[in-house]
Protein backbone atom coordinates (compact mmCIF):
# COMPACT_ATOMS: atom_id res chain seq x y z
CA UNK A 1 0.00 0.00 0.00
CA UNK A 2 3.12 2.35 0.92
CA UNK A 3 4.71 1.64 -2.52
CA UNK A 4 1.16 2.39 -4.14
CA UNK A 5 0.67 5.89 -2.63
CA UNK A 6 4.23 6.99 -2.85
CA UNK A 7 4.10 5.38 -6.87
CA UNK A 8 0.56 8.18 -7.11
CA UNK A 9 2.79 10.90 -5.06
CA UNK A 10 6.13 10.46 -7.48
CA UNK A 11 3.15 10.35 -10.56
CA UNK A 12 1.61 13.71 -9.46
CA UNK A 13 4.85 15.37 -8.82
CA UNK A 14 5.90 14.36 -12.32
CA UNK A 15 2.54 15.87 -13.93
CA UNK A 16 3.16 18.94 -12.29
CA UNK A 17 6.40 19.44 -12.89
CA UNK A 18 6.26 19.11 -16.55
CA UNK A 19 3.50 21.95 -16.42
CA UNK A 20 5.93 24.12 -15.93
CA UNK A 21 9.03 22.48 -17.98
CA UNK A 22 8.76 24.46 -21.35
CA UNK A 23 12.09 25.68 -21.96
CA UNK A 24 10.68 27.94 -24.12
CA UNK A 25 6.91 29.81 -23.78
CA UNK A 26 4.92 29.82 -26.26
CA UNK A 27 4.06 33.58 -26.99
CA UNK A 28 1.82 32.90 -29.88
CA UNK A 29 -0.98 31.71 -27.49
CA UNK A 30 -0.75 34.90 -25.64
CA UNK A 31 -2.05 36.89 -28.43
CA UNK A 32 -5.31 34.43 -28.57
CA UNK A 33 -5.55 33.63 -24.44
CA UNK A 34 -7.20 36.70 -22.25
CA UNK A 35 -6.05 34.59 -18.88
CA UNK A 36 -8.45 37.10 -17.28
CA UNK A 37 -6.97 39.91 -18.67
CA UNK A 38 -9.09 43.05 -19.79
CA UNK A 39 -8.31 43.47 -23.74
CA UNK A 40 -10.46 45.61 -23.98
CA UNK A 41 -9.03 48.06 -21.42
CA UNK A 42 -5.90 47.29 -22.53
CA UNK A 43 -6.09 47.81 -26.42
CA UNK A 44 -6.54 51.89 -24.82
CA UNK A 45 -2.90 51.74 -23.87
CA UNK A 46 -1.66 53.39 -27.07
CA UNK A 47 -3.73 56.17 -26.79
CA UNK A 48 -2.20 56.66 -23.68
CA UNK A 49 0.16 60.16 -23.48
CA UNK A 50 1.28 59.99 -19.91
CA UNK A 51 2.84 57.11 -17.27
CA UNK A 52 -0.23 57.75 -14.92
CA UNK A 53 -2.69 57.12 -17.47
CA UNK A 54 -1.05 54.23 -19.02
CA UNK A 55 -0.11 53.04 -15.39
CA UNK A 56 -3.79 53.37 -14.17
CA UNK A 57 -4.83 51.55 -17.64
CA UNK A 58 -2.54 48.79 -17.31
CA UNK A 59 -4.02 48.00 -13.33
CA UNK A 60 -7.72 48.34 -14.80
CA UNK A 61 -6.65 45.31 -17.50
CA UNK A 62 -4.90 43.71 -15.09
CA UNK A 63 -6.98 44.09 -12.08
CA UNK A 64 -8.61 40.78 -12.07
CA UNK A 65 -6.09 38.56 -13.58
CA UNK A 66 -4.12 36.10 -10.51
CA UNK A 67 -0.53 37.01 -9.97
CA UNK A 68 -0.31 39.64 -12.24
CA UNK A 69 3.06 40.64 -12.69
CA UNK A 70 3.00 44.06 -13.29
CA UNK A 71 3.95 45.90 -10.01
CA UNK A 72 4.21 42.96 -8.49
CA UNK A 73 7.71 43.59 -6.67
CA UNK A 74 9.02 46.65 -4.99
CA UNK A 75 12.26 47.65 -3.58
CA UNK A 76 12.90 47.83 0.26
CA UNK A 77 13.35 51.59 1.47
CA UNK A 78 16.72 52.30 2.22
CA UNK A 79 18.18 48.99 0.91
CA UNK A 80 20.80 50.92 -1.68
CA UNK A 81 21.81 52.40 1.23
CA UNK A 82 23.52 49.33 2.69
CA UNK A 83 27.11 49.17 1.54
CA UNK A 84 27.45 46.36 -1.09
CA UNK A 85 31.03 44.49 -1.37
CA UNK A 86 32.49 42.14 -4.36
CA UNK A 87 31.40 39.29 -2.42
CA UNK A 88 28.31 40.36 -1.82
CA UNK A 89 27.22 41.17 -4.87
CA UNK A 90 28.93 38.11 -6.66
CA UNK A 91 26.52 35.96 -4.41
CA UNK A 92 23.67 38.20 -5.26
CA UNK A 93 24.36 37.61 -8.83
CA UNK A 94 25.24 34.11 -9.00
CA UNK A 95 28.74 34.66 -10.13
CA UNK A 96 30.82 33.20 -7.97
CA UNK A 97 34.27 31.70 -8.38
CA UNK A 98 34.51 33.22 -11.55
CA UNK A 99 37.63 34.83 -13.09
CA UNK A 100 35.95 38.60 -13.51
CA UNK A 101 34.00 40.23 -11.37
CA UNK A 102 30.55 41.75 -12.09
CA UNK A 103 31.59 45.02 -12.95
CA UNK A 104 34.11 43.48 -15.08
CA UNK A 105 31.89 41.89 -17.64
CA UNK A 106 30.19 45.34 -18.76
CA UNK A 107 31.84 47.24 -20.87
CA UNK A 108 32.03 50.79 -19.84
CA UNK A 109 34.73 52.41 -22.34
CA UNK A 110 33.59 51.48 -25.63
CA UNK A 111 36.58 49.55 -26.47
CA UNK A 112 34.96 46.83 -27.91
CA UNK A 113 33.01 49.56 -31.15
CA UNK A 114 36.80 50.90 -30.82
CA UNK A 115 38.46 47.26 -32.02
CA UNK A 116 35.66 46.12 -34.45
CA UNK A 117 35.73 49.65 -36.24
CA UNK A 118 39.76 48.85 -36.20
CA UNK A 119 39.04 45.26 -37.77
CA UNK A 120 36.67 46.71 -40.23
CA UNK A 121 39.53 49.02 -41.51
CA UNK A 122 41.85 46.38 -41.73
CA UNK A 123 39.70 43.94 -43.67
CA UNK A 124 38.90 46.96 -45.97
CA UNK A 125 42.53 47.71 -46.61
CA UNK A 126 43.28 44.55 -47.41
CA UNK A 127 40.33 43.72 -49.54
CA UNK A 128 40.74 46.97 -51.24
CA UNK A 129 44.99 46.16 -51.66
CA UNK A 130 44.37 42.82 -52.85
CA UNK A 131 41.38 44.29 -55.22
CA UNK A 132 44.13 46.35 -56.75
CA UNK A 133 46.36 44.30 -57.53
CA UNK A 134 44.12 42.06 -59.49
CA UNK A 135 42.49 45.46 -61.19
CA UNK A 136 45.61 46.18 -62.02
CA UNK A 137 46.85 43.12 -63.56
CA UNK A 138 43.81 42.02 -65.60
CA UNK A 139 40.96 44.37 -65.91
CA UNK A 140 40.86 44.90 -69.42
CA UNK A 141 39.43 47.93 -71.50
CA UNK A 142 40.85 51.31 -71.50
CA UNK A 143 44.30 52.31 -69.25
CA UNK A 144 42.32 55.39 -68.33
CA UNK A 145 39.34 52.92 -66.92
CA UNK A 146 42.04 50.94 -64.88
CA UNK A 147 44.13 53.66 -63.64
CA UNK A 148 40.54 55.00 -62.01
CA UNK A 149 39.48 51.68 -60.61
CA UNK A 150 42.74 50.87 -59.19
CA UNK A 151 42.92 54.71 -57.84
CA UNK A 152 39.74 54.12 -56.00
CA UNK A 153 40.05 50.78 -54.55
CA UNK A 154 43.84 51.95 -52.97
CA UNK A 155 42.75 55.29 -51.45
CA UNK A 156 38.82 53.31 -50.06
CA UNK A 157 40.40 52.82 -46.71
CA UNK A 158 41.47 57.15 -46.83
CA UNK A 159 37.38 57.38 -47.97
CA UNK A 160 36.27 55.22 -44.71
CA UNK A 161 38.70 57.07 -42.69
CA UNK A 162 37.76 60.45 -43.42
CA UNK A 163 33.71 59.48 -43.61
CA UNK A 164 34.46 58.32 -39.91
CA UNK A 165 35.86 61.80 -39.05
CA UNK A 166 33.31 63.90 -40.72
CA UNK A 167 30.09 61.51 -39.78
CA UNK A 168 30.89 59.36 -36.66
CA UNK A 169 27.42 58.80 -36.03
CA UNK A 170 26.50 57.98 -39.59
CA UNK A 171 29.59 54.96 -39.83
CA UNK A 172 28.40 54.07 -36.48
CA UNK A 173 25.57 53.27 -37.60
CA UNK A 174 26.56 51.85 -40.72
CA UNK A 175 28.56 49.08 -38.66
CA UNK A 176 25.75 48.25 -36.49
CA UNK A 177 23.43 47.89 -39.24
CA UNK A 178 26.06 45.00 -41.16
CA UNK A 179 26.81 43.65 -37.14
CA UNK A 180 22.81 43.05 -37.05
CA UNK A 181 22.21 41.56 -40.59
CA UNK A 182 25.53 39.45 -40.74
CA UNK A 183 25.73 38.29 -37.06
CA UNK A 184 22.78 36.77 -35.33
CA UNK A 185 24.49 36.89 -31.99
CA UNK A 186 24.80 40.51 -31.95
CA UNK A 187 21.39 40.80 -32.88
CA UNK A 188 20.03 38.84 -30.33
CA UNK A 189 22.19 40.50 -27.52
CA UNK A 190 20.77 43.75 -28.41
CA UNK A 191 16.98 41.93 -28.55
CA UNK A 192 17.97 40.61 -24.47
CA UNK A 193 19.16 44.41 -23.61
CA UNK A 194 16.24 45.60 -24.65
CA UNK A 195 13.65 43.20 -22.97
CA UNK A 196 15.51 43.19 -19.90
CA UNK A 197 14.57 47.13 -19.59
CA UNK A 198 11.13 46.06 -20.59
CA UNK A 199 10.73 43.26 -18.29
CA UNK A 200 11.93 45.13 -15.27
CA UNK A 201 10.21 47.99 -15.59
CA UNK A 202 6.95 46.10 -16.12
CA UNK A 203 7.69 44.13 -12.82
CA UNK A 204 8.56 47.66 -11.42
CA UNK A 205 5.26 49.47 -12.09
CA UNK A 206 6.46 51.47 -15.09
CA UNK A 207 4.81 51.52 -18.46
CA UNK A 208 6.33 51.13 -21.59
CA UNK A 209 5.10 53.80 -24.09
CA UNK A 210 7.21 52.52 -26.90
CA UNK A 211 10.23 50.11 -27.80
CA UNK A 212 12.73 49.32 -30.92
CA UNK A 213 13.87 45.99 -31.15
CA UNK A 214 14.05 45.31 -34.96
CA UNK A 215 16.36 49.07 -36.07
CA UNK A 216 19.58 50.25 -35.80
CA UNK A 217 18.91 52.30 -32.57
CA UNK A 218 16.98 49.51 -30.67
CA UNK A 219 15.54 51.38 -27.46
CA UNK A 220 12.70 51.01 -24.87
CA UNK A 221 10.75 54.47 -24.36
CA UNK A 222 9.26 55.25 -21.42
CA UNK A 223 6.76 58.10 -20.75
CA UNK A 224 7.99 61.48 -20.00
CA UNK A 225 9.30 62.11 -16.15
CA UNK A 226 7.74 64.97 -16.29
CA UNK A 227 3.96 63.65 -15.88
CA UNK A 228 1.63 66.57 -16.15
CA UNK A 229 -1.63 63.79 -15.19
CA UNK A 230 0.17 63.14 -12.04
CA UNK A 231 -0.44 67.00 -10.56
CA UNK A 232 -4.00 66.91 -11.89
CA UNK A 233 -4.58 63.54 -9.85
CA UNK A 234 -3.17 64.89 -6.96
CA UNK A 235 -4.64 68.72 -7.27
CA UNK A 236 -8.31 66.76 -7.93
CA UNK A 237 -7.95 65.23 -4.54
CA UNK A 238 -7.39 68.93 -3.42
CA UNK A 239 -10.74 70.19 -5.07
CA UNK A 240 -9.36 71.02 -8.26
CA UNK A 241 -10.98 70.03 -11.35
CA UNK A 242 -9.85 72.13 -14.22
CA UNK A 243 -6.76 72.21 -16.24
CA UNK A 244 -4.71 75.65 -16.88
CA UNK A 245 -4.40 76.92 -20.11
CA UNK A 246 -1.10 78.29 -20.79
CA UNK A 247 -0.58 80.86 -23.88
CA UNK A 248 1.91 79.42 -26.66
CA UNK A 249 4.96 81.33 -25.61
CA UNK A 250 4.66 79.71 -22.37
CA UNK A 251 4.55 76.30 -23.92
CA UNK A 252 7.51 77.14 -26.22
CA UNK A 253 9.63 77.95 -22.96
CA UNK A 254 9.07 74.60 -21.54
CA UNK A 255 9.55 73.10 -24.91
CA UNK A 256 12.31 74.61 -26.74
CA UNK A 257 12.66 70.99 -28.62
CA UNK A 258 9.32 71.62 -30.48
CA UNK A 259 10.91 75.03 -32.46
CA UNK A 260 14.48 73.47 -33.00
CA UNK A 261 15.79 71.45 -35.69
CA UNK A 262 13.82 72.95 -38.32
CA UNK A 263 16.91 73.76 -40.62
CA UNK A 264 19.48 70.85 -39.23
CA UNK A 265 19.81 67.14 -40.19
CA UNK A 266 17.49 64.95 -37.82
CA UNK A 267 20.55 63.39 -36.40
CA UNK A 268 22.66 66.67 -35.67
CA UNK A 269 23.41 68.14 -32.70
CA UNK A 270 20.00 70.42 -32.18
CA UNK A 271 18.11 68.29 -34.42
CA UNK A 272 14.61 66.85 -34.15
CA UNK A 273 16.33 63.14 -33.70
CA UNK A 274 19.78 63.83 -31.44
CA UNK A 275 18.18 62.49 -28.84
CA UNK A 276 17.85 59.30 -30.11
CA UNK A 277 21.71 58.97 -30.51
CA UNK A 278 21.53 58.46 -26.52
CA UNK A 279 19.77 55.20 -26.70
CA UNK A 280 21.24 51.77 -25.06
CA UNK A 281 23.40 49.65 -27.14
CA UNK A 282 23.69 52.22 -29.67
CA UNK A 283 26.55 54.91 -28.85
CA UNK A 284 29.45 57.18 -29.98
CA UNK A 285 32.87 58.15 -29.38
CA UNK A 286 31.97 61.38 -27.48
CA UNK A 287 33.22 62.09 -23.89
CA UNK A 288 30.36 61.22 -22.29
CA UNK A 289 31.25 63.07 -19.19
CA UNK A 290 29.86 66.05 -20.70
CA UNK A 291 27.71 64.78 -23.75
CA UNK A 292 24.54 66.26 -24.77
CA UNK A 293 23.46 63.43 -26.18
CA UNK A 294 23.53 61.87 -22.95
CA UNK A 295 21.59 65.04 -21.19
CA UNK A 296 18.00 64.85 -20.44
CA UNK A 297 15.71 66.16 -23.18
CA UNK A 298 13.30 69.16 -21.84
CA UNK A 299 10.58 67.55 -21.99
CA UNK A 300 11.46 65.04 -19.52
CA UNK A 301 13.44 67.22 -17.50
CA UNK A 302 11.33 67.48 -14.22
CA UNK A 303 13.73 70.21 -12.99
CA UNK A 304 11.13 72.20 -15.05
CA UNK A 305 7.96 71.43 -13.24
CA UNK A 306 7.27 73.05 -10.24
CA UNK A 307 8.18 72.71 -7.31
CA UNK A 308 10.95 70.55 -7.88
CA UNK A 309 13.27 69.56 -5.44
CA UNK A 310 15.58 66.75 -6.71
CA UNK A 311 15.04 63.00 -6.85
CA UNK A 312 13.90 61.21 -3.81
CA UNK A 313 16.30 58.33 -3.49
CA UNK A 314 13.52 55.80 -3.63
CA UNK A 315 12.69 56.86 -7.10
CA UNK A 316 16.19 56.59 -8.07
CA UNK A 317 16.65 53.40 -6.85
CA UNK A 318 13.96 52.08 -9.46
CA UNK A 319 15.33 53.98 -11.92
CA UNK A 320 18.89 52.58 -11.71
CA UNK A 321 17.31 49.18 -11.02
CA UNK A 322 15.66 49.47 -14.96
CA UNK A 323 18.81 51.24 -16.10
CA UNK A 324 20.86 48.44 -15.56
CA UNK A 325 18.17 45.91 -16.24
CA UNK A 326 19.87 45.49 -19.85
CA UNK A 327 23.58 44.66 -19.13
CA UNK A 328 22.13 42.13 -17.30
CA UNK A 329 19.86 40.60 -19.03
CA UNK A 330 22.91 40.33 -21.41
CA UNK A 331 25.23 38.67 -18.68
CA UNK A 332 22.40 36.00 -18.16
CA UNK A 333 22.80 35.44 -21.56
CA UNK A 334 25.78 35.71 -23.20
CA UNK A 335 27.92 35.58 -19.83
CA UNK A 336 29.28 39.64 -20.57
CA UNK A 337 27.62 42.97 -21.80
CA UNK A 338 28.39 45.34 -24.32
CA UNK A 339 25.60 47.67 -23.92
CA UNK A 340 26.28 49.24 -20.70
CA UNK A 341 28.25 52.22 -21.77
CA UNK A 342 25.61 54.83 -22.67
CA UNK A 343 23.24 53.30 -19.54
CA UNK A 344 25.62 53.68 -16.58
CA UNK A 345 26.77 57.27 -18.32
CA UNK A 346 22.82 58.37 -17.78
CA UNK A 347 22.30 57.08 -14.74
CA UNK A 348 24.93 59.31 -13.57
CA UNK A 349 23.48 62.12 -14.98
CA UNK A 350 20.25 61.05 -13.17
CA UNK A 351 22.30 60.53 -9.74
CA UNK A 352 23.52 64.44 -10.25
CA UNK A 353 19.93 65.31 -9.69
CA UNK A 354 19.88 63.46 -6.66
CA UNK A 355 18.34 65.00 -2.74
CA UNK A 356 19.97 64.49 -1.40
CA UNK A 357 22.68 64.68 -3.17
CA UNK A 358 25.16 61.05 -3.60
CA UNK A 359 28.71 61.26 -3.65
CA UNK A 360 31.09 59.04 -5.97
CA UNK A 361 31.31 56.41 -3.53
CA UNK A 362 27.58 56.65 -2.70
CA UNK A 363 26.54 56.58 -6.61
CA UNK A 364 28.68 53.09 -7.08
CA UNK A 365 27.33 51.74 -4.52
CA UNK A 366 23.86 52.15 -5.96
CA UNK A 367 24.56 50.36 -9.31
CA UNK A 368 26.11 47.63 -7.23
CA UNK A 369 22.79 47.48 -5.25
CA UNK A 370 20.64 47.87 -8.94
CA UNK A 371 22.75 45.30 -10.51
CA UNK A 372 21.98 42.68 -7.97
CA UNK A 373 18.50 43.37 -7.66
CA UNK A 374 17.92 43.72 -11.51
CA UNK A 375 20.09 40.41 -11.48
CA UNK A 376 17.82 38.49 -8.76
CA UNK A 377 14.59 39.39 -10.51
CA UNK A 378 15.34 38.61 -14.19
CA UNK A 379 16.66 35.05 -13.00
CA UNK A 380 13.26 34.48 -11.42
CA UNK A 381 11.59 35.42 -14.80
CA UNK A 382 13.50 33.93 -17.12
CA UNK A 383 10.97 32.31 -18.98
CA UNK A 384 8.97 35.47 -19.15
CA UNK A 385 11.87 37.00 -20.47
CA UNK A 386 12.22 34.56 -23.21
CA UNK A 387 8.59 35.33 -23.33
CA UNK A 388 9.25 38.47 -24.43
CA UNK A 389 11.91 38.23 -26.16
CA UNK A 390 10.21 36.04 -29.04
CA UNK A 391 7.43 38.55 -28.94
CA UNK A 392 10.01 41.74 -29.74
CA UNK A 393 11.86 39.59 -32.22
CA UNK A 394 8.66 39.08 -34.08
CA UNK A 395 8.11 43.40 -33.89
CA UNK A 396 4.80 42.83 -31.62
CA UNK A 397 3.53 45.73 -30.50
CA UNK A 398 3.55 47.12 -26.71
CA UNK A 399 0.25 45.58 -25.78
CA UNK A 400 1.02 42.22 -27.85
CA UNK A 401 4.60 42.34 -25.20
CA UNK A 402 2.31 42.91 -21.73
CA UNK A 403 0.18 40.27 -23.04
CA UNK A 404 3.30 37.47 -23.43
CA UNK A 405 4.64 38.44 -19.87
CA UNK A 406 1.38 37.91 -18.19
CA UNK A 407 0.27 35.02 -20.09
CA UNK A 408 3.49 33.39 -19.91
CA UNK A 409 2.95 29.58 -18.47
CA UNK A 410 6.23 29.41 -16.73
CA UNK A 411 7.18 32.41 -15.57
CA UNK A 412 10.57 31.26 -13.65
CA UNK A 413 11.43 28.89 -16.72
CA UNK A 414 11.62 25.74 -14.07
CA UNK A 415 12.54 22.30 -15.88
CA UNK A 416 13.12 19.08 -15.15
CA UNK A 417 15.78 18.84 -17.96
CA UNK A 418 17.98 20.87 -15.50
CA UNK A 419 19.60 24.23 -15.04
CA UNK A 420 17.05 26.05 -17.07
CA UNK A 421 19.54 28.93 -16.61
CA UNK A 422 22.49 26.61 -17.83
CA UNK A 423 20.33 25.16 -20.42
CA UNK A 424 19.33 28.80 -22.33
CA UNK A 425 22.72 30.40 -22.12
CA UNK A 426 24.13 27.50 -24.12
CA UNK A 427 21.16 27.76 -26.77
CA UNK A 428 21.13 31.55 -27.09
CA UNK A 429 25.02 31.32 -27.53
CA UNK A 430 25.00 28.36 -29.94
CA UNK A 431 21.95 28.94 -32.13
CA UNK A 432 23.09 29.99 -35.92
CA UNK A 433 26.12 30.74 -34.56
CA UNK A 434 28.80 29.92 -37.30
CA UNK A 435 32.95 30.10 -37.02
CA UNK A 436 33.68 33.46 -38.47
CA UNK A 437 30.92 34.97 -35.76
CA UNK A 438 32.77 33.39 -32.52
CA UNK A 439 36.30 34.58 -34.47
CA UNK A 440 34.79 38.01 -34.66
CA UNK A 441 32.55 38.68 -31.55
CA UNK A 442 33.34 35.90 -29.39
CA UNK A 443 36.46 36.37 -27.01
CA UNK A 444 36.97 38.62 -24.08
CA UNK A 445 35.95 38.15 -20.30
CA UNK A 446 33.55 36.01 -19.67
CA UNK A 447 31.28 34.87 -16.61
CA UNK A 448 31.88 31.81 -17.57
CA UNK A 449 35.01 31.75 -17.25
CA UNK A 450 36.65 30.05 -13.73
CA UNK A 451 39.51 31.25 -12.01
CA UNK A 452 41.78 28.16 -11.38
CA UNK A 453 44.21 29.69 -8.43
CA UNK A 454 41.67 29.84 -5.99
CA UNK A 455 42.54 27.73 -3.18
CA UNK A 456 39.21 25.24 -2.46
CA UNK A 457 38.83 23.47 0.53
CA UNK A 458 39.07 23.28 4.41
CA UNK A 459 41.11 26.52 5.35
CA UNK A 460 40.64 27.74 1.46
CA UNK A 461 39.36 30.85 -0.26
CA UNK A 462 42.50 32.95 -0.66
CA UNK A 463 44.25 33.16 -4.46
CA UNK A 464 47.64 30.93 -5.30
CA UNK A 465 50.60 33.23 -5.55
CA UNK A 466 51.40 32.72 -9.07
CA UNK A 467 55.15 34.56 -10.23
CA UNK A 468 55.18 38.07 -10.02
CA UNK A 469 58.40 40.33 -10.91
CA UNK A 470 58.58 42.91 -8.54
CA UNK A 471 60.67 46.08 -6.77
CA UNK A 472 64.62 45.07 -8.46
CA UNK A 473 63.55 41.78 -10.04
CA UNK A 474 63.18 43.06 -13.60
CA UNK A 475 67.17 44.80 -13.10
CA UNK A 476 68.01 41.25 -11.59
CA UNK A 477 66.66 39.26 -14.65
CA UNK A 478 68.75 41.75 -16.97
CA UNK A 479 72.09 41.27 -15.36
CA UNK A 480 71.61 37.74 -15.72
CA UNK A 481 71.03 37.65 -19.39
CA UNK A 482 73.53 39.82 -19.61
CA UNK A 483 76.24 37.58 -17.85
CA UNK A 484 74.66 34.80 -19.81
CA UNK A 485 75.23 36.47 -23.19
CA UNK A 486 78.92 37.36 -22.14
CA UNK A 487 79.75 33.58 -20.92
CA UNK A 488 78.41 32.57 -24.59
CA UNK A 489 79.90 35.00 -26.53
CA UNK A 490 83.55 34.78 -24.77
CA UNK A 491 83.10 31.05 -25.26
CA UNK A 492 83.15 31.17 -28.84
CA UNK A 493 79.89 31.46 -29.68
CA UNK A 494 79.78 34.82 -31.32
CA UNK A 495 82.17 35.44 -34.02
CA UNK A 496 82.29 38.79 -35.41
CA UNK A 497 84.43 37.82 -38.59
């Protein structure tokens, strides 16, 4: 009898286990399935022109749905002000053991657009040298017509060169475009970057008023900070019930974006589109210690509604918590991220408006605290984040993306085929993935990558002292070959006739 109700236990375990054991969700069902969700309400949210009203849409649609996971977590009150070491936040991320540390795996100077812009110069030099040479030896017709063609292909790499100078944002994106359409890895990192702000923010309580996941500046947009619906809600629960209407020359102070650009490229500084050159993933060569790019637009500049005061830190805490949602969505991933540059550069500029106000130490200890948190959260929806990722990849629109995270079957991506986390990584990094793409992009540090001189065991912990040349050692090693050289050469061994 025993064996019979423990055989109906092990049974029932099974069954429900392999409910939730789909390594990937299906999204198209979530486009067809309500799951108690309000489409009708919901289908508003593109009409939507502020975060209050598309927040306040978004609970109405969700409102009667089970564990919806919109809002559904919320960060502690003062818990970025704990101070956050490397070992702390290597448990909090799960990378332990490993060779880099977190901050290690995000590139923050660029260098990696610095080194593929250097490769494609060196593959056009040569292809443009060797093109020569065979112009030059047996394209036939005129001498005139060959002296051109071979005039053009040796000086293409002086054409890139100077196009780079005079346009960086136009080769910049020019690269990007051939890394998305020849490389499906880069693609799909920049698909991951972009849901992880997505996801995050959903979780978070922020709407999404917009994304790019299929262009060459992908992006998630969010509503304006400045929310002019959030001071009627609050002035209506003060009695007031009517809007003011401000003359045009008012409206053209707070808006000085709306009367610029007129004359200038979209892309150019004081164009209609600069500010879309700030967007994650996508960035330039600029210092962006001081880059107006990188500056928040007017619009969204709550310094200009009144009264202002500065950030409370508990809204910048969320707001660093979706700024680095990206990079590491991208570390879950691919085991590194390249897209953290222009993120942690505006987050700064956010922490400047701080009140009150963080010091350097105080500001790196935040993103250690948002990368951990981000970090916990996104492993616990991994399969909504694959969730959503199939729905960007397949350019679904905003409402289409809410509907595949809340209809999403398995949320945490739990299987009984293993490490679901283990099991992803190694199909997202081996799917179409060819040799000339792992030649090209692959490389560099790694989270996967173990460092072999810690010392494991009883009593262990500490790093092996590998050889080090310190202090005199390098003038040591010197006189040595040097006595070494003069023993060999006085024994015959150098004969200078």
């Amino acid at each position: 009898m025993k064996n019979i109700v423990r055989s109906i236990i092990a049974l029932a375990f099974i069954c429900r286990t392999c409910a939730f054991s789909s390594p990937r969700p299906n999204v198209s069902s979530s486009k067809t399935t309500s799951s108690n969700i309000n489409l009708e309400a919901l289908s508003q949210l593109n009409k939507c022109k502020s975060a209050t009203t598309a927040k306040r849409i978004l609970s109405n649609a969700l409102e009667t749905k089970e564990n919806a996971l919109f809002q559904s977590i919320s960060i502690p009150k003062g818990a970025s002000d704990l101070s956050i070491s490397d070992a702390d936040l290597a448990i909090q991320t799960n990378i332990r053991n490993a060779k880099y540390s977190v901050m290690e795996l995000i590139e923050l100077n660029g260098d990696k657009d610095a080194d593929r812009a250097s490769l494609a110069l060196f593959c056009l030099f040569t292809a443009s040298s060797l093109s020569a040479i065979a112009a030059q030896q047996s394209l036939p017709g005129p001498e005139i017509i060959r002296f051109a063609v071979v005039w053009l292909l040796s000086f293409a790499p002086l054409i890139f060169v100077g196009y780079g100078i005079a346009t960086p944002e136009s080769l910049q994106s020019v690269l990007i475009s051939l890394q998305r359409n020849i490389f499906p890895t880069y693609r799909k990192r920049m698909l991951h970057h972009e849901a992880g702000h997505f996801l995050i923010a959903h979780l978070l309580g922020f709407p999404i008023k917009n994304y790019q996941a299929n262009a060459v500046k992908n992006a998630v947009e969010f509503y304006p900070l400045r929310d002019d619906d959030r001071g009627l809600e609050k002035a209506s629960l003060m009695g007031f019930d009517s809007k003011k209407n401000y003359d045009d020359d008012y409206v053209d102070s707070y808006y000085p974006e709306d009367n610029m650009g007129g004359d200038r490229p979209f892309f150019a500084e004081g164009g209609r589109g600069d500010a879309l050159l700030a967007q994650s993933v996508f960035r330039d060569g600029k210092n962006y210690t001081d880059n107006p790019f990188l500056k928040i637009a007017p619009r969204d500049d709550v310094s200009k509604s009144w009264p202002y005061r500065g950030f409370a830190h508990e809204a910048l805490d969320q707001l660093a918590v979706v700024s680095v949602a990206g990079v590491c969505s991208e570390i879950l991933s691919f085991g590194n991220a390249e897209g953290g540059f222009a993120d942690l550069s505006q987050l700064r500029v956010l922490f400047g408006s701080a009140e009150p106000e963080l010091d350097e130490r105080e500001m790196e200890n935040r993103i250690r605290f948002a990368i951990g948190y981000a970090m916990s959260q996104l492993r616990r929806n991994l399969g909504a984040l694959d969730a959503l990722v199939e729905a960007m990849e397949n350019d679904a629109t905003v409402e289409e993306c809410v509907l595949a995270i809340e209809n999403c079957s398995n949320v945490s991506g739990a299987t009984i085929m293993g490490n679901y986390e283990k099991i992803r990584k190694e199909r997202i990094q081996n799917e179409g993935v060819g040799f000339v793409e792992k030649l090209l992009l692959g490389g560099g540090k790694n989270a996967d990558t173990q460092d072999n001189s810690i010392i494991e065991g009883k009593g262990g912990g500490d790093k092996r002292q590998g050889f080090q040349m310190t202090g005199d050692d390098p003038l040591y090693a010197a006189l040595g070959v040097a006595v070494v050289f003069f023993i060999y050469s006085s024994s015959g061994g150098l004969s200078l006739h």
